[in-house]
Protein backbone atom coordinates (compact mmCIF):
# COMPACT_ATOMS: atom_id res chain seq x y z
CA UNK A 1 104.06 122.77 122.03
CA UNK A 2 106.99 120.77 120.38
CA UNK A 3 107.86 121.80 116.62
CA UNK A 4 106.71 118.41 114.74
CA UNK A 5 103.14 118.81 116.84
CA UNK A 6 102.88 122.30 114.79
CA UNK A 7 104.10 120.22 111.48
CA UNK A 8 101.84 117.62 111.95
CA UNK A 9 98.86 119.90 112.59
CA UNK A 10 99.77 122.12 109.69
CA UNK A 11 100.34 118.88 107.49
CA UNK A 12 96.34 117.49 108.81
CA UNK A 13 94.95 121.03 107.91
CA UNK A 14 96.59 120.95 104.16
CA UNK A 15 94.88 117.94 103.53
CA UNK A 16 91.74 118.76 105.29
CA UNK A 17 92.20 121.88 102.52
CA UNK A 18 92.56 119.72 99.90
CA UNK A 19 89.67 117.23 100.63
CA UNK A 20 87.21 120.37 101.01
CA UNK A 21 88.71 121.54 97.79
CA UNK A 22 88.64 125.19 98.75
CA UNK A 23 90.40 127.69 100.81
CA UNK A 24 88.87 130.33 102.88
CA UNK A 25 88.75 131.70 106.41
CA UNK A 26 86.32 129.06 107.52
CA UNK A 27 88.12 126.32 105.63
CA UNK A 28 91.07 126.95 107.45
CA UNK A 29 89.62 127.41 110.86
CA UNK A 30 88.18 124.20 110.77
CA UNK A 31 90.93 122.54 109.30
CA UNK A 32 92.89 123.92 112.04
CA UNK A 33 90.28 123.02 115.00
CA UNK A 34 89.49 119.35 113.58
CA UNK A 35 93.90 118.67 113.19
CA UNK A 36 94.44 119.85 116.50
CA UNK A 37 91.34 117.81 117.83
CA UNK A 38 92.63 114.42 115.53
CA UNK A 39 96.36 115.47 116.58
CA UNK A 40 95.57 115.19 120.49
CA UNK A 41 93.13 111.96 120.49
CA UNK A 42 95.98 110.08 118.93
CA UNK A 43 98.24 111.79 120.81
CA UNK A 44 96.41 110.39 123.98
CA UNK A 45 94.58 107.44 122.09
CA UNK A 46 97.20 105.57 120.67
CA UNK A 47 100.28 103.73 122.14
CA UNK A 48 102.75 105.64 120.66
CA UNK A 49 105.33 104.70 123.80
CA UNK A 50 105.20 101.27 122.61
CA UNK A 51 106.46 101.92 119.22
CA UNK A 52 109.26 103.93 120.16
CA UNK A 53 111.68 100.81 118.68
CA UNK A 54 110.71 102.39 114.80
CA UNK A 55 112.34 104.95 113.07
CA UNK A 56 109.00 106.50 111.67
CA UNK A 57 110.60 108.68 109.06
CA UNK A 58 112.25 105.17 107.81
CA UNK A 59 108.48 104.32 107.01
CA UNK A 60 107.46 107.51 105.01
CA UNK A 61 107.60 105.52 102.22
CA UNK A 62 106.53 102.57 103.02
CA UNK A 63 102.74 102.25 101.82
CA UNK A 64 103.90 103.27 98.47
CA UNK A 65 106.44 100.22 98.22
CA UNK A 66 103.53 97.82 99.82
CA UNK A 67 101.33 99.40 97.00
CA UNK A 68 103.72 98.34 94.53
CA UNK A 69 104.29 94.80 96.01
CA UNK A 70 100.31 94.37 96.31
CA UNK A 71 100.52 94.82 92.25
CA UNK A 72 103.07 92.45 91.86
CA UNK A 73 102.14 89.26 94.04
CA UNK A 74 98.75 90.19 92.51
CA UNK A 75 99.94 89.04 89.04
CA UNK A 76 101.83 86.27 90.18
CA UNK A 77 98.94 85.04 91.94
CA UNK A 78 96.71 85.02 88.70
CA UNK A 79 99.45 83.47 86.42
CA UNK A 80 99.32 80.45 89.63
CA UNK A 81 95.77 80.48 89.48
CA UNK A 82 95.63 80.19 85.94
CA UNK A 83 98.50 77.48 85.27
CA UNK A 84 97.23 75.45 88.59
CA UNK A 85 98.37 76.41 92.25
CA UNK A 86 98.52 73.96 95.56
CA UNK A 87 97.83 75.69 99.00
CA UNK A 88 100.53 74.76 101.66
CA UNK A 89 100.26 75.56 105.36
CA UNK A 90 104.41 77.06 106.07
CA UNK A 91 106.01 78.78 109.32
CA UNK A 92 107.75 82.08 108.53
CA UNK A 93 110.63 83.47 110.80
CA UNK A 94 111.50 86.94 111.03
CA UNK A 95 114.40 88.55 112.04
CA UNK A 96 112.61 92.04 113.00
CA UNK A 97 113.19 92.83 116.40
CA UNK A 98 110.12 95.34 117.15
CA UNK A 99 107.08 93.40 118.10
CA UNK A 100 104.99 96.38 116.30
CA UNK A 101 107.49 95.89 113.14
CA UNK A 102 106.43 92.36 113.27
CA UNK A 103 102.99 93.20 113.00
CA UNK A 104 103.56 95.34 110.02
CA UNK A 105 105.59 92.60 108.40
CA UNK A 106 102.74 90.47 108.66
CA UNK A 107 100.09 92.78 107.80
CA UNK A 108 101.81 93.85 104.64
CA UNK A 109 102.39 89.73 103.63
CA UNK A 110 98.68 88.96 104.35
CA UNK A 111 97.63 92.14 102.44
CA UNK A 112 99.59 90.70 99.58
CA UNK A 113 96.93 88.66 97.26
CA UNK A 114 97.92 84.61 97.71
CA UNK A 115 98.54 84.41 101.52
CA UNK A 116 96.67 84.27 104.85
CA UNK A 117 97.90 84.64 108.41
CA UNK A 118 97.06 82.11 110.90
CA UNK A 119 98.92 82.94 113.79
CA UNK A 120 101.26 85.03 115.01
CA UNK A 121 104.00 83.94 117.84
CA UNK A 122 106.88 85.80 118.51
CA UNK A 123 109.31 86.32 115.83
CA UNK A 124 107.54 83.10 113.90
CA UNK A 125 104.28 83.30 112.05
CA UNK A 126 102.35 80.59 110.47
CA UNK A 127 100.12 81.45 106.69
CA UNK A 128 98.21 79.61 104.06
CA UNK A 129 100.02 80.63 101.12
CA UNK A 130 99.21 79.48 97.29
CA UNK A 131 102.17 77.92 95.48
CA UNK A 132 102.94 76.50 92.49
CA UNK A 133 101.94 72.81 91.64
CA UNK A 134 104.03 70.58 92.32
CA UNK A 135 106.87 73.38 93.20
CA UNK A 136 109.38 71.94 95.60
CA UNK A 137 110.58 75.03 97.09
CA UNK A 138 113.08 74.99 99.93
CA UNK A 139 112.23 76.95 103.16
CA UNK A 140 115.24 79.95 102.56
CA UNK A 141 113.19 80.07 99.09
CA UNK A 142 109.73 80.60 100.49
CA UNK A 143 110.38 82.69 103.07
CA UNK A 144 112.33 85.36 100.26
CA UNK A 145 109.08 84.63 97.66
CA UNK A 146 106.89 85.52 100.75
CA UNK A 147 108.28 88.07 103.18
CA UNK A 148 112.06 89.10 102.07
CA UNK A 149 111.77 92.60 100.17
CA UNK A 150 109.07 93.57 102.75
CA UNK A 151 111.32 92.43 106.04
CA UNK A 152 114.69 94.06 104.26
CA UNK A 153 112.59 97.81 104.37
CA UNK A 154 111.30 97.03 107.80
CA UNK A 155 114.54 96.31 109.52
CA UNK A 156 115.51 99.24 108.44
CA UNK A 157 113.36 101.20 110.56
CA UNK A 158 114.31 99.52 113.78
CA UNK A 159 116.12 101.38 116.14
């Protein structure tokens, strides 16, 4: 058994420590069964071969930053709402190379409050996104307002 398979285990049963909010023989035997048993199904589950373009520790952080962006868009998004907002139908490029990378990148934009994917086509994607009225935005423009701190931390977890 490789080193970062006993991290990762170790890491699963701390938190299933935590969440049970006690620590005892029992606690930890279970905690160390149901980590091994969640360790090996996505181990075997999960195509882990086809993301091996990422740099995963490059992504540690990464749900904490999309956290923080949620917040932000979220409060631009009322102040449109509130002073009047047009919906516009755009195409995005990216310049992320990893297909799964991609798919994160647009995740992360649609999880963002004030945009909606509607499809998804190689390194293009087309959303419904809300705008200001009667904002005449060129396209270098929208694509930073919509995808360009997101896409600068995700390229740099490509390999």
């Amino acid at each position: 058994m490789k080193v970062g398979n006993i991290f990762i285990i170790l890491a699963l049963t701390c938190v299933w420590i935590l969440l049970r909010e006690e620590f005892n023989v029992a606690t930890l035997l279970s905690g160390l069964i149901f980590a091994t048993a969640a360790h090996f199904f996505c181990y075997f589950a999960l195509p882990t071969k086809d993301m091996s373009d990422v740099k995963f520790s490059k992504l540690a952080t990464y749900p904490l930053f999309l956290i923080g962006q949620v917040y932000v868009a979220g409060f631009h998004v009322i102040k449109l709402i509130f002073a009047g907002a047009d919906a516009e139908i755009i195409q995005v490029k990216t310049n992320i190379e990893s297909e799964s990378l991609r798919i994160i990148l647009v995740d992360s934009v649609t999880l963002t409050p004030g945009s909606v994917l509607i499809r998804l086509e190689g390194n293009e994607f087309t959303l419904l996104w809300l705008k200001a009225k009667g904002s005449n935005l060129s396209v270098e423009e929208r694509e930073e307002s919509l995808k360009g701190a997101l896409e600068r931390r995700l390229i740099k977890a490509q390999k």
